[in-house]
Each structure stands twice: as C-alpha cells, then as structure tokens.
Protein backbone atom coordinates (compact mmCIF):
# COMPACT_ATOMS: atom_id res chain seq x y z
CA UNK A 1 -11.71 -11.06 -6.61
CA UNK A 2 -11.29 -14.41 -4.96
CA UNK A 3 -10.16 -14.84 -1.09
CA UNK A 4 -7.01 -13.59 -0.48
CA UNK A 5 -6.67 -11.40 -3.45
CA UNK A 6 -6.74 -7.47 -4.17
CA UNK A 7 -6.66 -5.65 -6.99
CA UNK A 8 -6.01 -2.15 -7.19
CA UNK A 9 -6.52 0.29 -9.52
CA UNK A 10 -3.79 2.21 -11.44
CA UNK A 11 -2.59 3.97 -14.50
CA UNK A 12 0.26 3.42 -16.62
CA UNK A 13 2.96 6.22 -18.12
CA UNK A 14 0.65 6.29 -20.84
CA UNK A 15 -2.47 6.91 -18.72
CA UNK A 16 -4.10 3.81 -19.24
CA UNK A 17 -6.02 2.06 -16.68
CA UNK A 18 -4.52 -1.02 -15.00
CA UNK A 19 -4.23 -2.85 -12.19
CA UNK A 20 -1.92 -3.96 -9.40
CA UNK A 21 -2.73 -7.33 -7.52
CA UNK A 22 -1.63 -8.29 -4.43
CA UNK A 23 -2.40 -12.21 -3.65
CA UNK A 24 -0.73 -14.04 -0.48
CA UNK A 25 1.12 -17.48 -1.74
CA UNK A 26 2.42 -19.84 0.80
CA UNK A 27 3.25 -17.40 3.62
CA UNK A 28 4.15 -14.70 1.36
CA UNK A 29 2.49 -11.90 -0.01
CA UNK A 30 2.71 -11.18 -4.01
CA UNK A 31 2.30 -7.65 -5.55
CA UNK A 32 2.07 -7.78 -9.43
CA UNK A 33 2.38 -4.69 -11.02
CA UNK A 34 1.04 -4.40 -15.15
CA UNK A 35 3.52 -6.11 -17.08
CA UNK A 36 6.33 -4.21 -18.76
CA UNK A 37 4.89 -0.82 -17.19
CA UNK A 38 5.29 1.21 -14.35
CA UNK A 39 2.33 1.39 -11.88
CA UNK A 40 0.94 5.01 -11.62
CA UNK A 41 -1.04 5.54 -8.27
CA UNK A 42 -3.26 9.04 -6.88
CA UNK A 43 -3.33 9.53 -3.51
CA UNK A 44 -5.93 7.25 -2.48
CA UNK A 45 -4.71 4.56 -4.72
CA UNK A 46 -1.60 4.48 -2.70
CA UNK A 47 -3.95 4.27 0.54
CA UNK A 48 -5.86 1.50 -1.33
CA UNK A 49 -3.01 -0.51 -2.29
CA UNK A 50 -1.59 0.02 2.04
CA UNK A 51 -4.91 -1.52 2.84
CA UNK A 52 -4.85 -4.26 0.47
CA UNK A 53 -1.11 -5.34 1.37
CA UNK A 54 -2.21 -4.89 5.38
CA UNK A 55 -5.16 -7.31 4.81
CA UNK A 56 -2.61 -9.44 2.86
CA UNK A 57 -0.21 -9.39 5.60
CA UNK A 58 -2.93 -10.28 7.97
CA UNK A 59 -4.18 -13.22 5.79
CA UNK A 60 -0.79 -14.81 5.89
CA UNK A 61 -0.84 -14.68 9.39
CA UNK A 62 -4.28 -16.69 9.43
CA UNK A 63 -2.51 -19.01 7.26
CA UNK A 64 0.61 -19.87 9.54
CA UNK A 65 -1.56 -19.89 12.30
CA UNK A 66 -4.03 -22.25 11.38
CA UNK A 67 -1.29 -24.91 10.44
C-alpha cells in the first residue's frame, strides 16, 4: 500500500475474500468497496476500516495544510 492508501480486508455475500480501499484524492477521502458486491466486515474489520478512514481524514488535513 502506497502513502495515503488503506486497504481493508473483507468478505463478500458469497464469502469470498476482498477488499475495501480507502485512498484520500484532492481533499477528499475515497472508500471503494469490491465491485458489484456488498462489503462483508467482522468486528474488527469494522474497527480496521474506522482507523483507516481516521488516518485518511487526517492525511487530508496534512494536505490542505501544507498548501
């Protein structure tokens, strides 16, 4: 994973592993779930995907400030 990008671990209905990334473009943050599926998170998935949208949020703050 580069700079400013998260991936988190996931299932899909079918049980399959994926992923959901969270990236920051611009001053926004970006959350892309497994195409055409819904994202299927445990307990500390969800916490893992918090943390990953916090340090997201906190990178886009960087951003703005440094320009």
């Amino acid at each position: 994973m580069s700079r400013g990008e998260w991936s988190v671990g996931c299932r899909d209905l079918a049980g399959r592993r994926r992923d959901v990334t969270v990236f920051v473009s611009n001053d926004k943050v970006v959350l892309v779930a497994p195409p055409g599926e819904a994202a299927v998170l445990g307990p500390l998935d969800v916490g893992r995907l918090r943390a990953a949208l916090r340090d997201a949020v906190v990178a886009t703050a960087e951003e703005t400030a440094e320009t």
